[in-house]
C-alpha atoms as a PDB file:
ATOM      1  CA  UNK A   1      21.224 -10.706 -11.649  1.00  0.00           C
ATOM      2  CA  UNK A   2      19.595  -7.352 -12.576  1.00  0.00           C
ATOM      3  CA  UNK A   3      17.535  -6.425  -9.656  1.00  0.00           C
ATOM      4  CA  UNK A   4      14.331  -5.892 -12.108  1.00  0.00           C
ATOM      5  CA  UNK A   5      14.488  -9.436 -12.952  1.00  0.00           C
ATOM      6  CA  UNK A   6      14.835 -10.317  -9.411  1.00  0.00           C
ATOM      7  CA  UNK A   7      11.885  -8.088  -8.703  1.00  0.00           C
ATOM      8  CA  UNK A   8      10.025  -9.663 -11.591  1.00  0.00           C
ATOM      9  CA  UNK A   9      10.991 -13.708  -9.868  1.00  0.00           C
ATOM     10  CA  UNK A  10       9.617 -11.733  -6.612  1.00  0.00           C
ATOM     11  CA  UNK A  11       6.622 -11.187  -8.523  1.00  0.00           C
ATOM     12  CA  UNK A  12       6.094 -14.660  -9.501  1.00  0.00           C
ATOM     13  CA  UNK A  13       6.813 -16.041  -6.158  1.00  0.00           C
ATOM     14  CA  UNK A  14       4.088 -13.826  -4.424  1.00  0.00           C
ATOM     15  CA  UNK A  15       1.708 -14.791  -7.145  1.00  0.00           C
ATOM     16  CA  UNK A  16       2.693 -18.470  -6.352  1.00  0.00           C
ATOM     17  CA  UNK A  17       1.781 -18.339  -2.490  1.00  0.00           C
ATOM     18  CA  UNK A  18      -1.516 -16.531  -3.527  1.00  0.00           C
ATOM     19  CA  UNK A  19      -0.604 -12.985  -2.389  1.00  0.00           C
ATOM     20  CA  UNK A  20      -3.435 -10.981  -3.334  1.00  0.00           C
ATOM     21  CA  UNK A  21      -3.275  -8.447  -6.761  1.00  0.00           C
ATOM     22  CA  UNK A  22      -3.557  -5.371  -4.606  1.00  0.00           C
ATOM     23  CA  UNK A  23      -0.594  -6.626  -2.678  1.00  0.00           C
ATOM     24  CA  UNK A  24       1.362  -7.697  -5.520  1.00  0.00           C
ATOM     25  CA  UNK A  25       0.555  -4.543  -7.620  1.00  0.00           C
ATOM     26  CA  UNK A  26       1.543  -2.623  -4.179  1.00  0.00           C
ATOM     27  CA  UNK A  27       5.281  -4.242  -4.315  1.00  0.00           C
ATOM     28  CA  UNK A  28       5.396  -3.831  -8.080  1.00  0.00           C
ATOM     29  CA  UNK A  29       4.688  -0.218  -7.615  1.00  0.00           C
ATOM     30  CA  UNK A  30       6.982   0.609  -4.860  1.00  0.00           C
ATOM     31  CA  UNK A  31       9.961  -1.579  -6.656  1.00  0.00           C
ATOM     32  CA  UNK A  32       9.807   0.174  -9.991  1.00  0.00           C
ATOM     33  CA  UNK A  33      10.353   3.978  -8.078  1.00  0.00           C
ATOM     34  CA  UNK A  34      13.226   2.530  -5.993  1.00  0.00           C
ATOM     35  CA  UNK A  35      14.654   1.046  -9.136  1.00  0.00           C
ATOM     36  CA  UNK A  36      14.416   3.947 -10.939  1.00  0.00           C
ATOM     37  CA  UNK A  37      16.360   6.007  -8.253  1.00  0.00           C
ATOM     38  CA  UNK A  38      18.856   3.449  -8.201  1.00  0.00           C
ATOM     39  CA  UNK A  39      19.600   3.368 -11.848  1.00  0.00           C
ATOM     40  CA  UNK A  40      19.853   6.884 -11.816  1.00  0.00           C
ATOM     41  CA  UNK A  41      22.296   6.674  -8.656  1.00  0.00           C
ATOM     42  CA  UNK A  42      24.227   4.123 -10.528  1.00  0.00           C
ATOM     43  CA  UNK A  43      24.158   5.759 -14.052  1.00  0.00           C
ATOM     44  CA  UNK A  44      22.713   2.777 -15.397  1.00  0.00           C
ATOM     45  CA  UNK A  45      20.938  -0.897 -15.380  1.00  0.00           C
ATOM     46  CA  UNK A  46      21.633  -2.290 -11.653  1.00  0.00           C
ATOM     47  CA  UNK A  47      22.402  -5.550 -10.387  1.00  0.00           C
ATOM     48  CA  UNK A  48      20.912  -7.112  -7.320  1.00  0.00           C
ATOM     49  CA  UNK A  49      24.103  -8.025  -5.692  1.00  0.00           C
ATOM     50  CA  UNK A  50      26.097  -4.665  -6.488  1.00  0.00           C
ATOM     51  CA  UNK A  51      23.445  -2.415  -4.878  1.00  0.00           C
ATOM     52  CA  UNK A  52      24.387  -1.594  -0.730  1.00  0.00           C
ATOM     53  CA  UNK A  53      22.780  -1.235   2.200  1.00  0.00           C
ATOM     54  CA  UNK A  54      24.199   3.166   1.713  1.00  0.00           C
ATOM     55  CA  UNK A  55      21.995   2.503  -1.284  1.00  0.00           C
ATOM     56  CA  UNK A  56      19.142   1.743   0.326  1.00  0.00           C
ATOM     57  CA  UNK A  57      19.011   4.136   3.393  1.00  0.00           C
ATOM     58  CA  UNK A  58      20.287   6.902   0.372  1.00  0.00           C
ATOM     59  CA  UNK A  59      16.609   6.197  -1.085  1.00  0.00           C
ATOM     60  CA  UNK A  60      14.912   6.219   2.269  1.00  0.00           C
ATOM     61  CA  UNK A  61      16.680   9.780   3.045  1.00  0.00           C
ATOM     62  CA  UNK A  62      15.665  10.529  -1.177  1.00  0.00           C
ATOM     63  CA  UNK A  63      11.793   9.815  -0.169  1.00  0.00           C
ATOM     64  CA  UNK A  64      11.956  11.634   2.939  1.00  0.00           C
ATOM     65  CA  UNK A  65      13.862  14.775   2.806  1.00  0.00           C
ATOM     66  CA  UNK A  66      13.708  14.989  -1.532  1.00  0.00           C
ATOM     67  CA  UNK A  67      10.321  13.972  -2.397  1.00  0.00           C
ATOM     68  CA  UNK A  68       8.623  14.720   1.180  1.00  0.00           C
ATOM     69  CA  UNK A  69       6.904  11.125   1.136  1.00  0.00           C
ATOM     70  CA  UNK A  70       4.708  10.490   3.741  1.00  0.00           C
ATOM     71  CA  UNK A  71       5.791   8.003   6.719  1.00  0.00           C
ATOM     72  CA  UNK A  72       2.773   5.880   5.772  1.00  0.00           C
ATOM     73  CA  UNK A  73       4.644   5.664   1.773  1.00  0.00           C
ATOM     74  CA  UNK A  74       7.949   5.436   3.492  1.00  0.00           C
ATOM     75  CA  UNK A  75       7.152   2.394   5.519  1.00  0.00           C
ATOM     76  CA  UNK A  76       5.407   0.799   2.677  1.00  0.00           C
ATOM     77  CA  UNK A  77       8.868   1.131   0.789  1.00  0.00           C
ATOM     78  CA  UNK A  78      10.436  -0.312   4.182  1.00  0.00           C
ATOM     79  CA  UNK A  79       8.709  -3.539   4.070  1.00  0.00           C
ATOM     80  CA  UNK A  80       8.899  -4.133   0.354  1.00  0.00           C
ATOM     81  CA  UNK A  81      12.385  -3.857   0.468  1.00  0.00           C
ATOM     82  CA  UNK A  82      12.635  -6.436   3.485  1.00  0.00           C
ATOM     83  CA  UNK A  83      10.427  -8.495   1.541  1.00  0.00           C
ATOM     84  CA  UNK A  84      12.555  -8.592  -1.551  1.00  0.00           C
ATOM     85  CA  UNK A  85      15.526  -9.172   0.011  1.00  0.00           C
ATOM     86  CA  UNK A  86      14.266 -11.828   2.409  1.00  0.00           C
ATOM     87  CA  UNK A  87      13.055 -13.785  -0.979  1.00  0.00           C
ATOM     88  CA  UNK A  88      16.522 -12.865  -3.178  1.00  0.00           C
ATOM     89  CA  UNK A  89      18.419 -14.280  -0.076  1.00  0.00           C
ATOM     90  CA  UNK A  90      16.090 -17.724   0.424  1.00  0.00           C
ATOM     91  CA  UNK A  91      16.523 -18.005  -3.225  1.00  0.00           C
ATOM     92  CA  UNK A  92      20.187 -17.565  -3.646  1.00  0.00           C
ATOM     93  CA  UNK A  93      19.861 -14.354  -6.235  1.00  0.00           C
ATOM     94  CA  UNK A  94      22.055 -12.614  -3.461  1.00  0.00           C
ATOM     95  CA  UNK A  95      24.343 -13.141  -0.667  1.00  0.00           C
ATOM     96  CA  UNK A  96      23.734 -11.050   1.897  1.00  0.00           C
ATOM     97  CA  UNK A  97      20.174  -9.580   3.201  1.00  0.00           C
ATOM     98  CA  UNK A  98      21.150  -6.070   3.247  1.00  0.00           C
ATOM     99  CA  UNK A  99      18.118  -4.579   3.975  1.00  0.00           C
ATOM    100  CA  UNK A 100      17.529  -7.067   7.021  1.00  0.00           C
ATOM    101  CA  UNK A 101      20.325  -4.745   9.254  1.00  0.00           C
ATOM    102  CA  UNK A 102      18.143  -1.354   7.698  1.00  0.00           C
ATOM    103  CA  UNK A 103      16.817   0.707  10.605  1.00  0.00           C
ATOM    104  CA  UNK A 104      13.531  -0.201  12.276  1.00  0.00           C
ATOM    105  CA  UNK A 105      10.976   2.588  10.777  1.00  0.00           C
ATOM    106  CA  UNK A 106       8.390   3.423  13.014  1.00  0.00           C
ATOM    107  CA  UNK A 107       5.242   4.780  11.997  1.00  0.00           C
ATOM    108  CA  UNK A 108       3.719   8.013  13.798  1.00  0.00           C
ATOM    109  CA  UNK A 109       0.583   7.257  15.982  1.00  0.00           C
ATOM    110  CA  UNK A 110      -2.569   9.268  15.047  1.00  0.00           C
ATOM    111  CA  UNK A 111      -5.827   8.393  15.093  1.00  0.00           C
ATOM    112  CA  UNK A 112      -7.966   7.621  12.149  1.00  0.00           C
ATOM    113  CA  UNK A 113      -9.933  10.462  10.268  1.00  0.00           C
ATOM    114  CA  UNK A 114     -13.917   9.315  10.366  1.00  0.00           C
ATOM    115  CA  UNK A 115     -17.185  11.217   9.498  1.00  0.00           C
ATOM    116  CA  UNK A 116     -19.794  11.240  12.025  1.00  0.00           C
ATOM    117  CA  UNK A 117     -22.808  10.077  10.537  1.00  0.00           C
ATOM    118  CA  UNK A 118     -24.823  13.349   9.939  1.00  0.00           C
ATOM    119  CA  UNK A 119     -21.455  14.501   7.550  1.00  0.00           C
ATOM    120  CA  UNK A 120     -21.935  11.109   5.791  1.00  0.00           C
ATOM    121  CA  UNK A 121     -25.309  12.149   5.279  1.00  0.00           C
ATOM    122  CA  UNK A 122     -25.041  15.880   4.314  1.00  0.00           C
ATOM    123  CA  UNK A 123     -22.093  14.335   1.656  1.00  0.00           C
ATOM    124  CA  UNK A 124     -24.979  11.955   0.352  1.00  0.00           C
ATOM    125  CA  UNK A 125     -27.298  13.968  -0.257  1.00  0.00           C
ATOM    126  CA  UNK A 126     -25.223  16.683  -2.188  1.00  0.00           C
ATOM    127  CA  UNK A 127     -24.097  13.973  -4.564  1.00  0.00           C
ATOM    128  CA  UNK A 128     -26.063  14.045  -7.874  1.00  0.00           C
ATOM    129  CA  UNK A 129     -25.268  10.591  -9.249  1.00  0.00           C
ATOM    130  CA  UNK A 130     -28.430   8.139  -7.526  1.00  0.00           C
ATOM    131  CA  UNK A 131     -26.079   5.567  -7.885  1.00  0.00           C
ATOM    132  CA  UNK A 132     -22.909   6.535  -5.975  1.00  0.00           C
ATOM    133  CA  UNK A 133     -25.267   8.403  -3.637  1.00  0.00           C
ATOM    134  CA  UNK A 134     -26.492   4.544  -2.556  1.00  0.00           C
ATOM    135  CA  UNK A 135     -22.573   3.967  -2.800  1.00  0.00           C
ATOM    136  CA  UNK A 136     -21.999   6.406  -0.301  1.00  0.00           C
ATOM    137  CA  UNK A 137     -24.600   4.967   2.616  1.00  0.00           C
ATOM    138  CA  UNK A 138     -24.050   1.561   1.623  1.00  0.00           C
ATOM    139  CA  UNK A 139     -20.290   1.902   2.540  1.00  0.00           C
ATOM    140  CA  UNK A 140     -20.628   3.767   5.603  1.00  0.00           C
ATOM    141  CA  UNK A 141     -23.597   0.845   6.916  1.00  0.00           C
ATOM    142  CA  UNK A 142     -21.535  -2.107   5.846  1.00  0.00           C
ATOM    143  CA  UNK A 143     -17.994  -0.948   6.054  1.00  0.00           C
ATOM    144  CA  UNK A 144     -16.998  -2.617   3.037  1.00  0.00           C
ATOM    145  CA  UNK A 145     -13.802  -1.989   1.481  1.00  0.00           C
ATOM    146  CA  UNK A 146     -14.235   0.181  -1.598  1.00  0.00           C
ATOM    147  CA  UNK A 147     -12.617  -2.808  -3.604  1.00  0.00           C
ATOM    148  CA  UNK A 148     -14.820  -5.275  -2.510  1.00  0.00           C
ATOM    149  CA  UNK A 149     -17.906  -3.194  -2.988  1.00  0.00           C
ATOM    150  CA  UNK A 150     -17.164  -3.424  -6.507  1.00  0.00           C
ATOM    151  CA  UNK A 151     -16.598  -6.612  -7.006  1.00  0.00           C
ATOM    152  CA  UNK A 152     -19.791  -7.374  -5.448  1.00  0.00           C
ATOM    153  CA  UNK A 153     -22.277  -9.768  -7.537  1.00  0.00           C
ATOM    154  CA  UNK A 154     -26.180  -9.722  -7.780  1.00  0.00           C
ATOM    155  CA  UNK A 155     -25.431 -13.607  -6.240  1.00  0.00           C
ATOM    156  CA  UNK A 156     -23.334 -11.829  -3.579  1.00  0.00           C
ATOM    157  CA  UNK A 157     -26.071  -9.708  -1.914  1.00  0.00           C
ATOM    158  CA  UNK A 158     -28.653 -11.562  -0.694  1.00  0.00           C
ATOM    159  CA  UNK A 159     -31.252  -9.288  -0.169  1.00  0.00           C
ATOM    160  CA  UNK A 160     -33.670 -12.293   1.217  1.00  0.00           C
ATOM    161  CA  UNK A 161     -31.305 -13.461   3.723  1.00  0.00           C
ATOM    162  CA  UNK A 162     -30.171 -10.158   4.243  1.00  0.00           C
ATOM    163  CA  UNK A 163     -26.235 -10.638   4.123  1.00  0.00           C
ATOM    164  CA  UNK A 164     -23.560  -9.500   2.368  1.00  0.00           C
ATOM    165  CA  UNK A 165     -21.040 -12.234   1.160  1.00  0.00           C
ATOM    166  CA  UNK A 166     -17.767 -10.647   0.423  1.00  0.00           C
ATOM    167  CA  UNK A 167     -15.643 -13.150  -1.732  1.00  0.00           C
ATOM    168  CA  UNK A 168     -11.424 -13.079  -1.235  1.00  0.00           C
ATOM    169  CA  UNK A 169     -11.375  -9.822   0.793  1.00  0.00           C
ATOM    170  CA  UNK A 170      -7.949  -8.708   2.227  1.00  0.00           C
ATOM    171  CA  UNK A 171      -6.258 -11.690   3.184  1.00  0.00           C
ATOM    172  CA  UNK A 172      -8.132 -13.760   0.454  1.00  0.00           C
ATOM    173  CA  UNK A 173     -10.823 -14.291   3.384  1.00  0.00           C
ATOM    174  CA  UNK A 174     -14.491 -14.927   2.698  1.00  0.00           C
ATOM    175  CA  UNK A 175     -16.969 -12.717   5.129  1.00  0.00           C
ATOM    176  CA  UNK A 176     -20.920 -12.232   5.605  1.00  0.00           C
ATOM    177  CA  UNK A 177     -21.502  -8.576   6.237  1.00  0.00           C
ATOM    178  CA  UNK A 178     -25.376  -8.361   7.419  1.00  0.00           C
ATOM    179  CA  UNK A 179     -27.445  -6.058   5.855  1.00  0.00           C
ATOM    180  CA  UNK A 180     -29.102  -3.517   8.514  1.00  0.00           C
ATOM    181  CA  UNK A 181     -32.390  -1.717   8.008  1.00  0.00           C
ATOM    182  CA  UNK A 182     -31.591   1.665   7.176  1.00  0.00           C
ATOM    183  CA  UNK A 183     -29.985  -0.113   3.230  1.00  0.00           C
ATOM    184  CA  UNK A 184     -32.650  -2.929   3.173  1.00  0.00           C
ATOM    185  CA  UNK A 185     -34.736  -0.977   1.596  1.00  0.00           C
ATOM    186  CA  UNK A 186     -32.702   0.756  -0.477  1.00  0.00           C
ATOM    187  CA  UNK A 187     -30.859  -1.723  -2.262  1.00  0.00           C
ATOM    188  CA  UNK A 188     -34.463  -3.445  -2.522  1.00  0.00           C
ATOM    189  CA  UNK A 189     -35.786  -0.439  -4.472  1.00  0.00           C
ATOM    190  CA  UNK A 190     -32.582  -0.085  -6.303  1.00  0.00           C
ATOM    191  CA  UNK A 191     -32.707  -4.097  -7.370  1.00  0.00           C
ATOM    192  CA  UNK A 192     -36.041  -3.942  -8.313  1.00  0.00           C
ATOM    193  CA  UNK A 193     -36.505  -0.736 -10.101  1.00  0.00           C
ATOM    194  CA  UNK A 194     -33.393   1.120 -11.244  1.00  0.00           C
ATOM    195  CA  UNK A 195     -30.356  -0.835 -11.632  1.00  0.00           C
ATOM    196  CA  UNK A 196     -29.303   0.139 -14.660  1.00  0.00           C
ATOM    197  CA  UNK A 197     -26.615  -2.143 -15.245  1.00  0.00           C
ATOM    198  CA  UNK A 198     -28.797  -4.816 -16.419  1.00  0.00           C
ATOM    199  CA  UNK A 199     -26.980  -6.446 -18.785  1.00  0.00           C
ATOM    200  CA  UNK A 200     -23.776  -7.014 -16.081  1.00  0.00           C
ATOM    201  CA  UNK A 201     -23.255  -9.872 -12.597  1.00  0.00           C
ATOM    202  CA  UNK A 202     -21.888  -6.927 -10.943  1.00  0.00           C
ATOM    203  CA  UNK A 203     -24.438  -5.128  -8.728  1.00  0.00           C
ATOM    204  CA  UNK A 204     -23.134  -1.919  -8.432  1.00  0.00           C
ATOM    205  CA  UNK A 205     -23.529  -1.345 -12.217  1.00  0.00           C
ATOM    206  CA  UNK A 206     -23.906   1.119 -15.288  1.00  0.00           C
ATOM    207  CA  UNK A 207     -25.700   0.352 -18.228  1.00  0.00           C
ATOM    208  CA  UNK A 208     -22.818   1.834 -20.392  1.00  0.00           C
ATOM    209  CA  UNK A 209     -19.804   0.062 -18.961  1.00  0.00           C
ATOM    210  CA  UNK A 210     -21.571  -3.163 -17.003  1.00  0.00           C
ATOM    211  CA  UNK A 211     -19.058  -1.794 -13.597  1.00  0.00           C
ATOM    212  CA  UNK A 212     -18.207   1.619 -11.880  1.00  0.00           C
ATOM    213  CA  UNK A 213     -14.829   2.720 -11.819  1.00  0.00           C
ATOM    214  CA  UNK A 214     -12.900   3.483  -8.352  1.00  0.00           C
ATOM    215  CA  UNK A 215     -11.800   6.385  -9.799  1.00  0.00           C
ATOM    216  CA  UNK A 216     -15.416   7.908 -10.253  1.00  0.00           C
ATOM    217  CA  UNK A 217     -16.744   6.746  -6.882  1.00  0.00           C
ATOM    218  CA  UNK A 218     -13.606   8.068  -4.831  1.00  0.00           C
ATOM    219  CA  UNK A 219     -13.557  11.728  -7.125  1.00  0.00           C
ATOM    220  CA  UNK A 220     -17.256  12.321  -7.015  1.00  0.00           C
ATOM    221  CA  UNK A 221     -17.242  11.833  -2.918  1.00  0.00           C
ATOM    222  CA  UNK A 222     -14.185  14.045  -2.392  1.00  0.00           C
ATOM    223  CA  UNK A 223     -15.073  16.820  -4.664  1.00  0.00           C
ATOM    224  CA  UNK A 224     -18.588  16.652  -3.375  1.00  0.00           C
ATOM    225  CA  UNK A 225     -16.988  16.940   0.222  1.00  0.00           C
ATOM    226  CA  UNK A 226     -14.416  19.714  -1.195  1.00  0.00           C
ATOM    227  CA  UNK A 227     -17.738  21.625  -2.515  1.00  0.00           C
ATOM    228  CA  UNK A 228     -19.695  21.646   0.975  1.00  0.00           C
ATOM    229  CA  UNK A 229     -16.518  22.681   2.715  1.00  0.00           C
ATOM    230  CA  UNK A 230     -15.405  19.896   4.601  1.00  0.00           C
ATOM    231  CA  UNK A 231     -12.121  19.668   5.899  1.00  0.00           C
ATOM    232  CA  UNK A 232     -11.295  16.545   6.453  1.00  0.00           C
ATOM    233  CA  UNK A 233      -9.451  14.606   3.316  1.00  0.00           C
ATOM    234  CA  UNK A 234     -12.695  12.191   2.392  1.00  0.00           C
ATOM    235  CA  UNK A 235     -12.385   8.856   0.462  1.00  0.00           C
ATOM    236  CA  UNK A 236     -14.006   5.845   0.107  1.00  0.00           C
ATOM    237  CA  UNK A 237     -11.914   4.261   2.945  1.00  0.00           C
ATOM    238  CA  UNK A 238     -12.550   7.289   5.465  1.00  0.00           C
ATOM    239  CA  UNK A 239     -16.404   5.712   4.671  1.00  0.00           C
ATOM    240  CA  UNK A 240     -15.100   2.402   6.363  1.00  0.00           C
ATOM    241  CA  UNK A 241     -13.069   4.237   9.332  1.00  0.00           C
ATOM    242  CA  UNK A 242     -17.000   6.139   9.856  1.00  0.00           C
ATOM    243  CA  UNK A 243     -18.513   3.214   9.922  1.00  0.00           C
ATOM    244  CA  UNK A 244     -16.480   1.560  12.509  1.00  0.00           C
ATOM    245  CA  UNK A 245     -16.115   4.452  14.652  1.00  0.00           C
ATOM    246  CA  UNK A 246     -19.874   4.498  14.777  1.00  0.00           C
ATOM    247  CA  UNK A 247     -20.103   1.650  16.141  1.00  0.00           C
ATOM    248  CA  UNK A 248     -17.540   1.910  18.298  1.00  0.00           C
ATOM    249  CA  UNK A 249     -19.716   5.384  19.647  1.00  0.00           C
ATOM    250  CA  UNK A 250     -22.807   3.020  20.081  1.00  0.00           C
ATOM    251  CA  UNK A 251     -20.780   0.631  22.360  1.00  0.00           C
ATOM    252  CA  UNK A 252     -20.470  -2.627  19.963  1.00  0.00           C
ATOM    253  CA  UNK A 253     -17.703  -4.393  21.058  1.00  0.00           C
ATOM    254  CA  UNK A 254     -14.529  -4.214  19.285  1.00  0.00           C
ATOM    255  CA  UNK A 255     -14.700  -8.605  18.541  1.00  0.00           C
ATOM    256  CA  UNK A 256     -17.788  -7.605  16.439  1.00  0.00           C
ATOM    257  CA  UNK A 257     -16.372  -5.082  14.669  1.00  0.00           C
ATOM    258  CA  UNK A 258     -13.503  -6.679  13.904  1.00  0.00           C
ATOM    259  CA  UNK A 259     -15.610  -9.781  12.553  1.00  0.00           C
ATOM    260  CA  UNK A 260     -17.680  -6.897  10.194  1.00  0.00           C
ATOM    261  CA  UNK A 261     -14.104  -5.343   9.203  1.00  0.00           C
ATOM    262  CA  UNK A 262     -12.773  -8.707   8.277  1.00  0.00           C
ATOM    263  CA  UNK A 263      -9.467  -7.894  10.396  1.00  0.00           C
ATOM    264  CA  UNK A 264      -7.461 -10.445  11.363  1.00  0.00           C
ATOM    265  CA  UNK A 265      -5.645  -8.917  14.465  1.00  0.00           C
ATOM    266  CA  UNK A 266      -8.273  -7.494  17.499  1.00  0.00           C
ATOM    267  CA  UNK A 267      -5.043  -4.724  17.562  1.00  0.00           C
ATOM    268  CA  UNK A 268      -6.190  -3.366  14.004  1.00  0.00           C
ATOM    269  CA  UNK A 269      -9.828  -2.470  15.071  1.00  0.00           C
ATOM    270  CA  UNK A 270      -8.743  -0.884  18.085  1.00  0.00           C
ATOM    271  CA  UNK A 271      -7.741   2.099  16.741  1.00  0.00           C
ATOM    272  CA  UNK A 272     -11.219   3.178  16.130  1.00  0.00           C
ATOM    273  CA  UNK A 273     -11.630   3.789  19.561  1.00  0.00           C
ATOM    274  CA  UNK A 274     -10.791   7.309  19.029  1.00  0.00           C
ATOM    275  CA  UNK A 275     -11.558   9.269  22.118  1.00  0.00           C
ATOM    276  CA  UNK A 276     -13.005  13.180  21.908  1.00  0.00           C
ATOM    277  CA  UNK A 277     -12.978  16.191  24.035  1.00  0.00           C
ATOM    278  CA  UNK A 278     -16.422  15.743  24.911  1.00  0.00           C
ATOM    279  CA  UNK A 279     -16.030  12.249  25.953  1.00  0.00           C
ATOM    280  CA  UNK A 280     -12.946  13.089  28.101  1.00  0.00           C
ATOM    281  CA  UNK A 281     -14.784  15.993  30.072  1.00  0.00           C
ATOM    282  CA  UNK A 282     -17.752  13.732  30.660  1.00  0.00           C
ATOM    283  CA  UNK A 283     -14.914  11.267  31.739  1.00  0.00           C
ATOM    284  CA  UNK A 284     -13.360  13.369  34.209  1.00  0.00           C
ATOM    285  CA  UNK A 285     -16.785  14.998  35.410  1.00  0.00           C
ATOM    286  CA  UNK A 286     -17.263  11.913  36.851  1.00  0.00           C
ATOM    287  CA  UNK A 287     -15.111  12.346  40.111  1.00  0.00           C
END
C-alpha cells in the first residue's frame, strides 16, 4: 500500500475515534513533509511496507542537522510516526512496527516564556485595533486557548452568570472559565455598545467578515510587541502561559489552575511554577 493512502486510512481512523481537527490537521501536516522526503529519498511514489526503520531515523537526522527543526517539531514528527505505524500494524497495512524500535526522543527542559502582567498591559495599550486590544486582556484573565476564544458564542459568555463556557476544548472537554472583575466590565461595555459583528453568533466579531482570523490576532500582538521592543517571542499562547504564571505568583494552587487551563494531567500545569532570581535570593535569605 502507498504510504499516502495509509496516511489518508490513518486519517479516517482518527476522525472515527473523535480525535480533534487540530490534532488530525497536526498528523496530516507532519505526514505530508515526511512523505515528501521519502519520495524524494526513494526517487518516487513509496510504499508503506518498503520504507525502513534507516528511513525513518535518515528523516529525523534530515530535520535536525538539514532543516535545523526545533526539538519541539522533531518530537511532534516522533509521535506521529509511532502513531501511524502503531495503526498500519493493528490494521494489517504492514508487518512490522518499525518505528516502535526508533530511539526514545527526549525533549529539552526549559521553562515556559510568560509576560508579567504590566508587559501584557503596556502590549494592550499600544495596540490600535479596540477589538483585539479586549482580545489581548481577555486572554491573559481567562487563559483561554486562542482557538477557543474564537469559537466563542454570544450563548457561550454569560455575562449574567459571569462564566465562560468553553465548548470541545483540547481533549473535546467542556469547561466554565469564570469571568473576574477586571473583564466584567469590559466585555459588558463591549456587548452592549460596540460589537460590531452584529450580524454573526460569534462574539469576538467583525462586521465585515462575522469572525476574526488567528492570523490577525496572533500578527497584530507580535508586531505590536516587536514595535515596543520586547524580547521575548509573544503569541497568543504566551497570553495563556502569563496568565497561569500569574496565578501561580499570587499563590493559587496548581489543582485550580489546572481546572481554569482545562489540563488533564496536574504534571502539565506544573511547569508554570517557574522560579526567578528574586524569588531564590529571598529563598535563601531566609537562613
Amino acid at each position: 500500500m502507498l504510504f499516502s493512502e495509509a496516511a489518508e486510512k490513518f486519517y479516517a481512523y482518527m476522525a472515527s475515534i473523535d480525535r480533534s481537527p487540530r490534532t488530525i490537521d497536526v498528523y496530516t501536516r507532519d505526514l505530508f513533509y515526511i512523505r515528501k522526503f521519502l519520495e524524494e529519498r526513494k526517487n518516487g511514489p513509496v510504499y508503506i511496507e518498503d520504507i525502513t526503520q534507516e528511513d525513518l531515523e535518515e528523516f529525523m537526522r534530515y530535520a535536525k542537522e538539514v532543516k535545523g527543526h526545533s526539538p519541539n517539531t522533531r518530537s511532534n514528527y516522533f509521535y506521529t510516526l509511532r502513531a501511524l505505524y502503531s495503526f498500519a500494524c493493528k490494521k494489517g497495512l504492514t508487518e512490522k512496527n518499525i518505528a516502535a524500535s526508533m530511539d526514545f526522543m527526549r525533549m529539552p527542559k526549559k521553562e515556559r516564556n510568560y509576560l508579567s502582567p504590566q508587559e501584557v498591559e503596556t502590549i494592550a495599550e499600544a495596540i490600535h485595533s479596540p477589538l483585539i486590544k479586549l482580545m489581548v486582556t481577555f486572554l491573559f484573565n481567562t487563559g483561554l486557548r486562542i482557538s477557543e476564544c474564537l469559537n466563542l458564542t454570544l450563548e457561550d459568555v454569560d455575562l449574567e452568570k459571569r462564566t465562560i463556557h468553553v465548548r470541545q476544548g483540547k481533549g473535546r472537554k467542556d469547561r466554565l472559565v469564570p469571568i473576574n472583575n477586571t473583564l466584567y466590565g469590559l466585555l459588558l461595555d463591549y456587548r452592549e455598545n460596540w460589537r460590531d459583528g452584529y450580524a454573526s453568533d460569534f462574539f469576538f466579531a467583525t462586521r465585515k467578515t462575522g469572525k476574526i482570523s488567528y492570523t490577525y490576532v496572533n500578527g497584530t500582538l507580535r508586531n505590536t510587541a516587536r514595535k515596543l521592543g520586547i524580547k521575548k517571542p509573544v503569541s497568543c499562547h504566551i497570553l495563556r502561559h502569563s496568565f497561569a504564571s500569574a496565578l501561580v505568583q499570587k499563590n493559587v494552587g496548581l489543582v485550580e489552575i489546572q481546572k481554569l487551563l482545562g489540563h488533564e494531567s496536574l504534571a502539565v500545569t506544573s511547569i508554570y511554577t517557574h522560579t526567578n532570581m528574586a524569588a531564590l535570593s529571598d529563598a535563601v535569605n531566609t537562613l
